[in-house]
PDB file of N, CA and C in Angstrom:
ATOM      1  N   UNK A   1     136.608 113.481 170.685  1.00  0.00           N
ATOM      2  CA  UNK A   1     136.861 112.101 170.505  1.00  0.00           C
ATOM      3  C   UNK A   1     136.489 111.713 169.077  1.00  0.00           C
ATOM      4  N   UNK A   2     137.569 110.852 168.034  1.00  0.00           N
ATOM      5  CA  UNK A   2     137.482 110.858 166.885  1.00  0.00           C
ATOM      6  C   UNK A   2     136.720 109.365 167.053  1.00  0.00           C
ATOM      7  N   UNK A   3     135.550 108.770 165.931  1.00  0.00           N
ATOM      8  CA  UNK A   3     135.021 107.743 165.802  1.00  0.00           C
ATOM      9  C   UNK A   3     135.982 106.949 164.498  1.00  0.00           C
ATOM     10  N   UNK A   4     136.995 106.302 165.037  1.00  0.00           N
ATOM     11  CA  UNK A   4     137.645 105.256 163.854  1.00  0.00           C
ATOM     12  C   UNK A   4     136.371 104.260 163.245  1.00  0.00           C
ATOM     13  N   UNK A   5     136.752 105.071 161.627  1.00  0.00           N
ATOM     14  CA  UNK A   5     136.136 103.439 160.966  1.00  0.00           C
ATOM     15  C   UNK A   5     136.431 102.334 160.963  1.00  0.00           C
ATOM     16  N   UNK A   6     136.127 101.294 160.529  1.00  0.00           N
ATOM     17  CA  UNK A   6     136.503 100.168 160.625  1.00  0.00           C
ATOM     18  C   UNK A   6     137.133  99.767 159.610  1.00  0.00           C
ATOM     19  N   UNK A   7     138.323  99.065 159.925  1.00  0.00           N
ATOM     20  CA  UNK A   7     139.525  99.091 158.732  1.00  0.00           C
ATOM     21  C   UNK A   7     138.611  98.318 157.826  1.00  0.00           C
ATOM     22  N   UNK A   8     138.174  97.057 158.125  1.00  0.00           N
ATOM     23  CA  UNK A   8     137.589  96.073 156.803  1.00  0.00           C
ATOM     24  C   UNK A   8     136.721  96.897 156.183  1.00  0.00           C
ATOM     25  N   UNK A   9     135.763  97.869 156.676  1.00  0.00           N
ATOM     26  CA  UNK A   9     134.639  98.677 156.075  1.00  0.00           C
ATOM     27  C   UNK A   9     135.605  99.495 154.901  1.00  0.00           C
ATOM     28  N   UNK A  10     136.742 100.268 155.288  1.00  0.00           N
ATOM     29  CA  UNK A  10     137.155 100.962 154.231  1.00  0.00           C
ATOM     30  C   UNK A  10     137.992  99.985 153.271  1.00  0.00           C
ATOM     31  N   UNK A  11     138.555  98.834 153.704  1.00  0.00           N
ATOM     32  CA  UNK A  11     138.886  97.659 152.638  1.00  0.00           C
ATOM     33  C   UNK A  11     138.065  97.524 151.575  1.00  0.00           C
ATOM     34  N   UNK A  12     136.457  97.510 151.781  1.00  0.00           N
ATOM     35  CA  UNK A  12     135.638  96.796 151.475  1.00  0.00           C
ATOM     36  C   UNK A  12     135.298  98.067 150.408  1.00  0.00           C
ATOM     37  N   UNK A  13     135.095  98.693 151.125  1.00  0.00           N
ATOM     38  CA  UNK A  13     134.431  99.906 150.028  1.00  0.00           C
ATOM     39  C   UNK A  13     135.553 100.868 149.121  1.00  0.00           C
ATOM     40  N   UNK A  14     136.726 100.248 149.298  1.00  0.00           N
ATOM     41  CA  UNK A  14     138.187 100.709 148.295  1.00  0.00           C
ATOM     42  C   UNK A  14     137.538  99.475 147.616  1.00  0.00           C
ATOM     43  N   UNK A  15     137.447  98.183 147.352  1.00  0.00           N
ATOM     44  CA  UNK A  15     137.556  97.261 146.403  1.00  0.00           C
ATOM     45  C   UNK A  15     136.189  97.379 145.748  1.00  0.00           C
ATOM     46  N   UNK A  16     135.116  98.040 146.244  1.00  0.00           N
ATOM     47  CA  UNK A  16     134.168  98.113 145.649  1.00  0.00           C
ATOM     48  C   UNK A  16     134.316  99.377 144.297  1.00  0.00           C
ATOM     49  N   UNK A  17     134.886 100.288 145.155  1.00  0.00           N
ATOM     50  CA  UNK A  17     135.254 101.359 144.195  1.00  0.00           C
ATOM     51  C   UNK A  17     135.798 101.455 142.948  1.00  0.00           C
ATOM     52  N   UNK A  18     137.073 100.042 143.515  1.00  0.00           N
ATOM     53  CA  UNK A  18     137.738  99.479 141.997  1.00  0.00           C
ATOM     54  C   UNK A  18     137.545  98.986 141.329  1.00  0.00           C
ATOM     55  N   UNK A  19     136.462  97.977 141.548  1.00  0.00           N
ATOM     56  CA  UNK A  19     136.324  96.843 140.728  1.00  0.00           C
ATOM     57  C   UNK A  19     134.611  97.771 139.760  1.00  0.00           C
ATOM     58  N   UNK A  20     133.826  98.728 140.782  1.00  0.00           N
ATOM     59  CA  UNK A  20     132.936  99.716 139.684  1.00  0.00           C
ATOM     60  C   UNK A  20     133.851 100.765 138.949  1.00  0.00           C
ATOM     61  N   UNK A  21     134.999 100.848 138.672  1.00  0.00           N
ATOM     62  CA  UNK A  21     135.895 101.898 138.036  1.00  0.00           C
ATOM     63  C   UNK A  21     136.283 100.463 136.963  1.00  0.00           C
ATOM     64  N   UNK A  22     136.966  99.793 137.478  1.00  0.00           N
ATOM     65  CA  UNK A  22     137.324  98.157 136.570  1.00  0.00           C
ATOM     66  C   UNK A  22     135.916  98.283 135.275  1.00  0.00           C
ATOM     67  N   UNK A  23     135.022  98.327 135.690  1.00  0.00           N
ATOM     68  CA  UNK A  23     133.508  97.653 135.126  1.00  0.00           C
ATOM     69  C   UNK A  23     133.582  98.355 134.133  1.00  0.00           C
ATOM     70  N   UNK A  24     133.462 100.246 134.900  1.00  0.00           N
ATOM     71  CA  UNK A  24     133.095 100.927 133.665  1.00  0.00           C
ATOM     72  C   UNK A  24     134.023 100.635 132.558  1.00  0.00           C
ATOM     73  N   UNK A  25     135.167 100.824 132.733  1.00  0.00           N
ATOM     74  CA  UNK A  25     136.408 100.946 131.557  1.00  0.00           C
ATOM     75  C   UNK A  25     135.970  99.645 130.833  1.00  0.00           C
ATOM     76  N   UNK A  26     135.954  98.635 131.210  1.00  0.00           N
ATOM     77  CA  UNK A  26     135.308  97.303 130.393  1.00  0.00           C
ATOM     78  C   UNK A  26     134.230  97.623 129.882  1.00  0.00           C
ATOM     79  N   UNK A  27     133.574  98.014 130.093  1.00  0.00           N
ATOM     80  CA  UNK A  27     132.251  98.623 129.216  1.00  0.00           C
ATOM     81  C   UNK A  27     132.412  99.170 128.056  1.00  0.00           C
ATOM     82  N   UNK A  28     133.097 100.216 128.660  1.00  0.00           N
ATOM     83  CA  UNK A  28     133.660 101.361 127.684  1.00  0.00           C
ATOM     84  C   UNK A  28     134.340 100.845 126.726  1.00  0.00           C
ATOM     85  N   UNK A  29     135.328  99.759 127.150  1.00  0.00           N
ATOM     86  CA  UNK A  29     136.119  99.266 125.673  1.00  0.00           C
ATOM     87  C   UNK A  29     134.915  98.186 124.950  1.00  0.00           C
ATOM     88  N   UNK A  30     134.180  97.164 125.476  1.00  0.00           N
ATOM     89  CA  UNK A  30     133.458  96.880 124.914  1.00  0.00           C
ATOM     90  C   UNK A  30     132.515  97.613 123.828  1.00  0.00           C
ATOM     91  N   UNK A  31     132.406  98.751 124.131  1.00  0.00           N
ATOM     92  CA  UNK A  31     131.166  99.442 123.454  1.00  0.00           C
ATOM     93  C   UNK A  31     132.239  99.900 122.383  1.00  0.00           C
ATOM     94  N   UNK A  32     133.248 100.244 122.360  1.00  0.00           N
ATOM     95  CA  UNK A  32     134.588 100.696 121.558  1.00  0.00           C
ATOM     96  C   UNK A  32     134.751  99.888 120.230  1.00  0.00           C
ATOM     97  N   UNK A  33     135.063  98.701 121.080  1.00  0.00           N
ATOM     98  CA  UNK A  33     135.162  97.333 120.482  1.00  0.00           C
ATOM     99  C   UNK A  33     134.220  97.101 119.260  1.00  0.00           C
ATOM    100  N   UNK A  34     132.409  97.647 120.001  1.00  0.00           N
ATOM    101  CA  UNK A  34     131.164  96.931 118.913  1.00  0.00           C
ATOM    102  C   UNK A  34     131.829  98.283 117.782  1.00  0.00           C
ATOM    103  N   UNK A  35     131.822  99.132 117.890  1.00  0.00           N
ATOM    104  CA  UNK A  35     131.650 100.560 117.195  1.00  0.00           C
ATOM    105  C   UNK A  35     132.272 100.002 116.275  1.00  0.00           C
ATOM    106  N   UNK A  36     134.054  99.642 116.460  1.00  0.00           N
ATOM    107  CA  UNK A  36     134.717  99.524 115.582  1.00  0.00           C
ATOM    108  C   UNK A  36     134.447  98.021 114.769  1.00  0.00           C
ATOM    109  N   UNK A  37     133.978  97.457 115.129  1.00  0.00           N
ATOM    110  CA  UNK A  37     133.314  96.130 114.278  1.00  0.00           C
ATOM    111  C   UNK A  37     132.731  96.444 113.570  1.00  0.00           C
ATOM    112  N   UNK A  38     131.540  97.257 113.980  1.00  0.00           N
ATOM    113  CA  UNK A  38     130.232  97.558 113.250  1.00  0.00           C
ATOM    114  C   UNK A  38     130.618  98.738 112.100  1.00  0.00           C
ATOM    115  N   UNK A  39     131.692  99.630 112.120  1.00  0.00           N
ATOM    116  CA  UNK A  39     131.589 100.724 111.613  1.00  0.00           C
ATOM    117  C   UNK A  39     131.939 100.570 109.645  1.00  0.00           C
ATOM    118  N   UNK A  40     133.160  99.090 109.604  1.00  0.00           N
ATOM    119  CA  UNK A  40     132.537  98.887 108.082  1.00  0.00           C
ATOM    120  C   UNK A  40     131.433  98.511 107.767  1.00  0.00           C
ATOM    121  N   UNK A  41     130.872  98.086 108.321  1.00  0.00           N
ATOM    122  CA  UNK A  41     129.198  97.332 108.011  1.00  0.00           C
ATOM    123  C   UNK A  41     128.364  98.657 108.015  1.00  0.00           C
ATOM    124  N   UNK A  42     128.415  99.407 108.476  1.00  0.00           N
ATOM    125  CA  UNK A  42     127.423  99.877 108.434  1.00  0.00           C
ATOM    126  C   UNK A  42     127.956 101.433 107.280  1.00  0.00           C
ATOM    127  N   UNK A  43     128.945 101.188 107.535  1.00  0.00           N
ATOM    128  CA  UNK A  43     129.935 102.623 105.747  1.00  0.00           C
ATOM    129  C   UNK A  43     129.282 101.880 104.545  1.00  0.00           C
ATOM    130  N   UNK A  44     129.313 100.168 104.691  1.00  0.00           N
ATOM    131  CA  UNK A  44     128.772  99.728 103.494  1.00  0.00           C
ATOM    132  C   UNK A  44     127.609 100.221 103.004  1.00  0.00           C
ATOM    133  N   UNK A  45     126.394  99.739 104.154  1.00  0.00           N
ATOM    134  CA  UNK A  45     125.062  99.941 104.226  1.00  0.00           C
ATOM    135  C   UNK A  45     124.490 101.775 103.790  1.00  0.00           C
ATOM    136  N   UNK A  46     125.352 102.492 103.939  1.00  0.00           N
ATOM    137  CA  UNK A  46     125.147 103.731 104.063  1.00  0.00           C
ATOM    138  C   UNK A  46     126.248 103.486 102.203  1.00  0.00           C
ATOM    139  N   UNK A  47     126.670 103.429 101.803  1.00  0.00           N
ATOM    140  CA  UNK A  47     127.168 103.722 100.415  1.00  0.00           C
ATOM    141  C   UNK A  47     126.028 103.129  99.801  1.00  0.00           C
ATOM    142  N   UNK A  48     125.563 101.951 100.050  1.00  0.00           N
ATOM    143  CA  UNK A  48     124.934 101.242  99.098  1.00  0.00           C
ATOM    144  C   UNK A  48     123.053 102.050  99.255  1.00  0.00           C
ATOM    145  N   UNK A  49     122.821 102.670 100.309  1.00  0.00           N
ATOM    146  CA  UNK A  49     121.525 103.544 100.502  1.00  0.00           C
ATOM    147  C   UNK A  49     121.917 104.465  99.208  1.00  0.00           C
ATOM    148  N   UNK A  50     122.878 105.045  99.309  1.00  0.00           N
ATOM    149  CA  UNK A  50     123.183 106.458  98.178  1.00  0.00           C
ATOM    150  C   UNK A  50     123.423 106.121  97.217  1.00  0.00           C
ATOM    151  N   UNK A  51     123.673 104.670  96.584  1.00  0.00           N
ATOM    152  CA  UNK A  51     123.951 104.442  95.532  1.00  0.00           C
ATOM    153  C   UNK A  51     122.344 103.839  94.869  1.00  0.00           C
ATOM    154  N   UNK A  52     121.487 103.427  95.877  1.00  0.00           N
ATOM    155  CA  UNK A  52     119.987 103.223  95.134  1.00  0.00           C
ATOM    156  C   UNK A  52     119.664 104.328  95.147  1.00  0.00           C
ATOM    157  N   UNK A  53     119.384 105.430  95.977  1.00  0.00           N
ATOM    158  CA  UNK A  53     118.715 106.638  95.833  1.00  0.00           C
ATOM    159  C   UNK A  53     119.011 107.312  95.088  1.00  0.00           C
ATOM    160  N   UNK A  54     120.671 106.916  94.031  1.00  0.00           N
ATOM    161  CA  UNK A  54     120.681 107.898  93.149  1.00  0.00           C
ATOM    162  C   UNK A  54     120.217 107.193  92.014  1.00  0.00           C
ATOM    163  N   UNK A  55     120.080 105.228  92.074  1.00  0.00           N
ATOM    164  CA  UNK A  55     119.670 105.068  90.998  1.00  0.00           C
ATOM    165  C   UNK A  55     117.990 105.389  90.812  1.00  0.00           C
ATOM    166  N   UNK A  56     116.889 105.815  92.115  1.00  0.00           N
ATOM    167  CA  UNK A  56     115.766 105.904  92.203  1.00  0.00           C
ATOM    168  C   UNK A  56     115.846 107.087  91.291  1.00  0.00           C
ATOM    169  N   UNK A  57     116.897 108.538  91.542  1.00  0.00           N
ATOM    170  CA  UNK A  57     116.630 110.186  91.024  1.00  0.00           C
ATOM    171  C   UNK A  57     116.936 109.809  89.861  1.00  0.00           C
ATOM    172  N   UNK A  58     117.715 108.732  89.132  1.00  0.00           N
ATOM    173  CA  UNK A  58     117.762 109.042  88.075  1.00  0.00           C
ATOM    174  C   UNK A  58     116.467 108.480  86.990  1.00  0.00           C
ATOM    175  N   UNK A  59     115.991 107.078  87.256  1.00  0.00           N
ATOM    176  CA  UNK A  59     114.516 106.690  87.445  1.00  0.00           C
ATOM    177  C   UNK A  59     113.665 107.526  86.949  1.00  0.00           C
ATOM    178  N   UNK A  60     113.542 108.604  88.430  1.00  0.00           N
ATOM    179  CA  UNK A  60     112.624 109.379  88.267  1.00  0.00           C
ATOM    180  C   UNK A  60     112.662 110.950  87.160  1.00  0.00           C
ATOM    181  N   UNK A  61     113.826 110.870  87.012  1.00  0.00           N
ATOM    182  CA  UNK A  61     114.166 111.778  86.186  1.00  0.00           C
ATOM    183  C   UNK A  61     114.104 111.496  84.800  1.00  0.00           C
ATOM    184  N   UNK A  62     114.115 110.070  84.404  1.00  0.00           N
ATOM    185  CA  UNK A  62     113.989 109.471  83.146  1.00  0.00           C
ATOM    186  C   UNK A  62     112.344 108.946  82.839  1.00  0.00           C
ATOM    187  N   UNK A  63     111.779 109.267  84.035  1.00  0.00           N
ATOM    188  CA  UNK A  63     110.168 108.713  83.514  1.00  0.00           C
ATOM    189  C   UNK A  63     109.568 110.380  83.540  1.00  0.00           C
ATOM    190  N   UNK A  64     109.890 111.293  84.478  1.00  0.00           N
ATOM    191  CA  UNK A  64     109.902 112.677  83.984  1.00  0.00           C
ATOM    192  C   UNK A  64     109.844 113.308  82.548  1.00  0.00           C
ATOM    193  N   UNK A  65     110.838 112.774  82.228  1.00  0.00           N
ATOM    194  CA  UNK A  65     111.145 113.273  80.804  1.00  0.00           C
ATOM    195  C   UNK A  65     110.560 112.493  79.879  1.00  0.00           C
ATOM    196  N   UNK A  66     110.041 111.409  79.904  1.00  0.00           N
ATOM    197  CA  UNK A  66     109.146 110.393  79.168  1.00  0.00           C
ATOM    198  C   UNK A  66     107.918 110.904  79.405  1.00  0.00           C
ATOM    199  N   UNK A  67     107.528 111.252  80.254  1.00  0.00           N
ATOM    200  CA  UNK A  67     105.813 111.426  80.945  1.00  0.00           C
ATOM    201  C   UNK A  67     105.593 113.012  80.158  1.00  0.00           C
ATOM    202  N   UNK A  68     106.931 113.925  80.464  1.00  0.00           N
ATOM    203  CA  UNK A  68     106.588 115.385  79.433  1.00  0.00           C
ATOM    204  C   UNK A  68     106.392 115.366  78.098  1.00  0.00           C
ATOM    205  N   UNK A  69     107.569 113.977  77.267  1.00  0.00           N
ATOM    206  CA  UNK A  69     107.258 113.589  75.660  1.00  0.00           C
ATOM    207  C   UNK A  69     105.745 113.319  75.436  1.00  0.00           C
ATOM    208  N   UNK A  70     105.408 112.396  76.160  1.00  0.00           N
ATOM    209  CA  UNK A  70     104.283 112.321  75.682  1.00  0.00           C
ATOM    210  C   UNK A  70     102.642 112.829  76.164  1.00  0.00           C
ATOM    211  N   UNK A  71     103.281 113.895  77.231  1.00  0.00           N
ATOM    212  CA  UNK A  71     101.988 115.280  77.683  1.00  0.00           C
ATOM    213  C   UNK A  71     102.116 115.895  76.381  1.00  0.00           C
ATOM    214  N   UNK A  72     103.085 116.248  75.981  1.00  0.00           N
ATOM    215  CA  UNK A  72     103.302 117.079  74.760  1.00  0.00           C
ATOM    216  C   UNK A  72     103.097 116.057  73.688  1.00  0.00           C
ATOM    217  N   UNK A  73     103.034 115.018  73.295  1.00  0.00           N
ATOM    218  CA  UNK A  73     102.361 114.413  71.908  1.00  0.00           C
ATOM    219  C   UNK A  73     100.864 114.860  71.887  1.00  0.00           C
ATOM    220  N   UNK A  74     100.739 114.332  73.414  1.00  0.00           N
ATOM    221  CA  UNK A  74      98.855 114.245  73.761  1.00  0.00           C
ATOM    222  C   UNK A  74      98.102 115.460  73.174  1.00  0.00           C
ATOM    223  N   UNK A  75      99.137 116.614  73.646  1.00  0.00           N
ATOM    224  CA  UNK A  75      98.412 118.040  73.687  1.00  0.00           C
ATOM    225  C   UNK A  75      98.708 118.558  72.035  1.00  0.00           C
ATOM    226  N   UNK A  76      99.532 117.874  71.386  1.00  0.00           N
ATOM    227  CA  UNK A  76      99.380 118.468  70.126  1.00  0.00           C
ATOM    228  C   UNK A  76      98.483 117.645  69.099  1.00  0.00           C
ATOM    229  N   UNK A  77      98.211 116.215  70.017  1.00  0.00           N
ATOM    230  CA  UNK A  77      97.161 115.670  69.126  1.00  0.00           C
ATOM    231  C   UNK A  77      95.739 116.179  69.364  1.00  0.00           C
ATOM    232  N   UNK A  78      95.476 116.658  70.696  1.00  0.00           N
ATOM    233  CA  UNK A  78      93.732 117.063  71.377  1.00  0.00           C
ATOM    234  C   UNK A  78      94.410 118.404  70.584  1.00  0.00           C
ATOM    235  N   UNK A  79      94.937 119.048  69.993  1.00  0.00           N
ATOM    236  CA  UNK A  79      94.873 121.050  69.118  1.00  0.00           C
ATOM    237  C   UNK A  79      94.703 120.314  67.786  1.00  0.00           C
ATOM    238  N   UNK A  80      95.128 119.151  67.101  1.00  0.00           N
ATOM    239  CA  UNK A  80      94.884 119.041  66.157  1.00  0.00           C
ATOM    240  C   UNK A  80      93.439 118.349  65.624  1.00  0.00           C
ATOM    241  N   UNK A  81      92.920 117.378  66.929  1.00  0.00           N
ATOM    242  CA  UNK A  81      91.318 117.296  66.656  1.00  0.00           C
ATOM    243  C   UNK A  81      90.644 118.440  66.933  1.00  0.00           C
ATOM    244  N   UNK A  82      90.899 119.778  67.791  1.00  0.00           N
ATOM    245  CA  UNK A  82      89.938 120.583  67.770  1.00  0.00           C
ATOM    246  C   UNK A  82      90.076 120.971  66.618  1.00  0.00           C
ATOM    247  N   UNK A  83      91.689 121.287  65.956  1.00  0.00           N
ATOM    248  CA  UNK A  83      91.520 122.220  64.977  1.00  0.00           C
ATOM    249  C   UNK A  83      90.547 121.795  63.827  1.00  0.00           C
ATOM    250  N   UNK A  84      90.956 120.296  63.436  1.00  0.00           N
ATOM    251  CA  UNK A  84      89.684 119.242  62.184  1.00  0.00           C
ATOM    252  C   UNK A  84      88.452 119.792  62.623  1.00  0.00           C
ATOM    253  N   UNK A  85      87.842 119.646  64.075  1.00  0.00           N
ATOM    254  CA  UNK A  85      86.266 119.994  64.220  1.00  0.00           C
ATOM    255  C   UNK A  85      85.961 121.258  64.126  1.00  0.00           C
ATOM    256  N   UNK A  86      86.951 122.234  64.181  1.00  0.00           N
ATOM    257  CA  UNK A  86      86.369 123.787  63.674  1.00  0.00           C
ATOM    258  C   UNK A  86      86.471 123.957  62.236  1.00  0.00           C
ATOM    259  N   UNK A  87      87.881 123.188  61.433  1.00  0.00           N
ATOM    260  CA  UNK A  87      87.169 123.077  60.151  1.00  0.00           C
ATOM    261  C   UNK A  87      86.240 122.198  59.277  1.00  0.00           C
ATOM    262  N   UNK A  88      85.625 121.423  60.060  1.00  0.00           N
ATOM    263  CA  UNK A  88      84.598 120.795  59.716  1.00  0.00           C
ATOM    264  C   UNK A  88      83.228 121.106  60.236  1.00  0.00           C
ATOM    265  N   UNK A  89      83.237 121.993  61.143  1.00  0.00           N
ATOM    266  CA  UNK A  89      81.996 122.529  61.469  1.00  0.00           C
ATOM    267  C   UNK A  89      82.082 124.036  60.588  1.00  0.00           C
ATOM    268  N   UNK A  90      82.814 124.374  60.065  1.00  0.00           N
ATOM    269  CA  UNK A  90      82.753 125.931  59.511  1.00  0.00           C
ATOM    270  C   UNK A  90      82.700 125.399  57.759  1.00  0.00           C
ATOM    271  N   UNK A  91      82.806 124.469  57.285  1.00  0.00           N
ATOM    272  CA  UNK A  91      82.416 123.911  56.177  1.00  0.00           C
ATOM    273  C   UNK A  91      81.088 123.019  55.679  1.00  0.00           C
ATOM    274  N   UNK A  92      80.367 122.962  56.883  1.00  0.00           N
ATOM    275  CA  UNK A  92      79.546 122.350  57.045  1.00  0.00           C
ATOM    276  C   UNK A  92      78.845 121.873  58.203  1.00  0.00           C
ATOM    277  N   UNK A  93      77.719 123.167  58.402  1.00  0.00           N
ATOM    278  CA  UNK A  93      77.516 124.085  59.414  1.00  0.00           C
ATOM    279  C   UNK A  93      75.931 123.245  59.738  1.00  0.00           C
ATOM    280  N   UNK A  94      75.459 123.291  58.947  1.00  0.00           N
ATOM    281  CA  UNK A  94      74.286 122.058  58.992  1.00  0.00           C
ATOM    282  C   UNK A  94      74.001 121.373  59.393  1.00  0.00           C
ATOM    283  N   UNK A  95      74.771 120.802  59.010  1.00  0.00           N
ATOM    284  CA  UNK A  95      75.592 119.114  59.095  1.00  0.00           C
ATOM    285  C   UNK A  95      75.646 118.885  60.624  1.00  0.00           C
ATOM    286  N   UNK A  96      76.774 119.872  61.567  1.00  0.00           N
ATOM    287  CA  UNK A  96      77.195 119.749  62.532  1.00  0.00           C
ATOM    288  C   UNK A  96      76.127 120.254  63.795  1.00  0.00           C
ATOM    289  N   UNK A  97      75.297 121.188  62.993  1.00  0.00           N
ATOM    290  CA  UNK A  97      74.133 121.098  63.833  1.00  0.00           C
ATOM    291  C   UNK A  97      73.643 120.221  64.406  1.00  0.00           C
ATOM    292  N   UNK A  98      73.193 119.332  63.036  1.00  0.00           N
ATOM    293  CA  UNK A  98      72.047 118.305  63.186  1.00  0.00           C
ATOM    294  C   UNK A  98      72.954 116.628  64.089  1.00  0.00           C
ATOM    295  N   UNK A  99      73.982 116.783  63.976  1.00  0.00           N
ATOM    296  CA  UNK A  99      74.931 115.753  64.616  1.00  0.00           C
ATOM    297  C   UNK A  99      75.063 116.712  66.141  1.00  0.00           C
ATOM    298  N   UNK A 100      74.648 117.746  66.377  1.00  0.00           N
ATOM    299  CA  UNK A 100      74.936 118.084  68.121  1.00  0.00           C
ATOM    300  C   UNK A 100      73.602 118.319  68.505  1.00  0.00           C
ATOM    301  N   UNK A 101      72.378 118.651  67.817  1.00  0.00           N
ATOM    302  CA  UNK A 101      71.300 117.924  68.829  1.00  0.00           C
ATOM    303  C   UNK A 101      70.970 116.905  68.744  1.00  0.00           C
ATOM    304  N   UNK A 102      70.860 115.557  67.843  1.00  0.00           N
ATOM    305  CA  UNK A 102      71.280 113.962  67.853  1.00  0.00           C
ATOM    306  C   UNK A 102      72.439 113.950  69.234  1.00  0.00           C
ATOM    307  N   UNK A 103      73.051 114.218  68.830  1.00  0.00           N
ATOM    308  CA  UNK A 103      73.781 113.837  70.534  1.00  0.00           C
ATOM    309  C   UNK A 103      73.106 114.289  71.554  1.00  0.00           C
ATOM    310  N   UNK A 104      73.094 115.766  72.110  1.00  0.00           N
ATOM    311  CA  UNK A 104      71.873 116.127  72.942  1.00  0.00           C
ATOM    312  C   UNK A 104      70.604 115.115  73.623  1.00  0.00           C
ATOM    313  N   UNK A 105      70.169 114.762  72.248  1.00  0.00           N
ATOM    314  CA  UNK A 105      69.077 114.157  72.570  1.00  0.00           C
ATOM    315  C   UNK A 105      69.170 112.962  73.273  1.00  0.00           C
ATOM    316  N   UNK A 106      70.355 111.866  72.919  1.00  0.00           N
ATOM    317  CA  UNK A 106      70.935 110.615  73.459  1.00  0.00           C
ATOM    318  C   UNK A 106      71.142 110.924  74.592  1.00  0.00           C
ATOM    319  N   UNK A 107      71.784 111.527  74.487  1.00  0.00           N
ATOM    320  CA  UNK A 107      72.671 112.274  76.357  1.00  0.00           C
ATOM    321  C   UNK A 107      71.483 112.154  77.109  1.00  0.00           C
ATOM    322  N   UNK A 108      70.547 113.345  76.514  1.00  0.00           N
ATOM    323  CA  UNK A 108      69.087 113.473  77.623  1.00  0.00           C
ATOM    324  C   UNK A 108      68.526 112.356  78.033  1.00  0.00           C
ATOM    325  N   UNK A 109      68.264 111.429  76.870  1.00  0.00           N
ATOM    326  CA  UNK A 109      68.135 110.038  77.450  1.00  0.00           C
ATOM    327  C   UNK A 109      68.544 109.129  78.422  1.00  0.00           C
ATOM    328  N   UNK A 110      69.809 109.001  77.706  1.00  0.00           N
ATOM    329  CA  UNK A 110      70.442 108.144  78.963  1.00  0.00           C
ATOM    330  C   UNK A 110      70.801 108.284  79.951  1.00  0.00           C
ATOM    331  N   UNK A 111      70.880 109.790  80.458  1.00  0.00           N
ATOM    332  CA  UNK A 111      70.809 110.618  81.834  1.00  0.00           C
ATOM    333  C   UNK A 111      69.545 110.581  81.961  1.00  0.00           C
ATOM    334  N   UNK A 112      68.581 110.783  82.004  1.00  0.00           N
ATOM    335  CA  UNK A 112      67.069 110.711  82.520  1.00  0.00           C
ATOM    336  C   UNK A 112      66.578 109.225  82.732  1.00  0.00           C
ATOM    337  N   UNK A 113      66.990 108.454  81.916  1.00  0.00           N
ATOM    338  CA  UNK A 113      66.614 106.776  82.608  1.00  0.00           C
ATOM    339  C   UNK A 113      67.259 106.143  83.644  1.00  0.00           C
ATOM    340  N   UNK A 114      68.387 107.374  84.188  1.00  0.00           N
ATOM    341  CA  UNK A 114      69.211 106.944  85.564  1.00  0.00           C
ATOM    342  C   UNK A 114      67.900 107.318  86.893  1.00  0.00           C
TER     343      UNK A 114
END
């Protein structure tokens, strides 16, 4: 003996079926819909990221090369005071003595009254 469903029950649950099949596809084009709205806005946003980040590399590439000019002034000016104090201590040897324990002695001072 077969148990018949009930016609309205399968009415009911065919229109339910359609109208959650209806939903998704509306969804689906909705979400379609934002993508394609959104997708120049956001090509903009994404050109204009790559167009600061290249003006940041170049920035940084131009204070690079500024910051090496003048490591390299620095370092040829600290070779050219050592070089003056070795020829001024090898010309006048005395001299440079008596001016590095005078310092010494200050130093000791003012480190020992800490």
């Amino acid at each position: 003996m077969k148990t018949a469903a009930p016609v309205n029950g399968g009415n009911i649950q065919h229109s339910l079926e359609r109208g959650a099949d209806k939903a998704t596809v509306a969804v689906h084009e909705a979400i379609d819909s934002a993508s394609e709205a959104t997708h120049p806005a956001l090509d903009h946003v994404v050109a204009n990221a790559h167009k600061t980040v290249d003006r940041v590399g170049v920035a940084a590439a131009s204070a690079a090369g500024a910051l090496g000019v003048k490591g390299d002034q620095l370092n040829d000016g600290g070779k050219r005071v050592i070089e003056r104090a070795s020829v001024y201590v090898r010309e006048n040897p005395v001299t440079s003595l008596g001016m590095a324990v005078a310092a010494g002695y200050v130093l000791s001072r003012l480190l020992s009254s800490r």
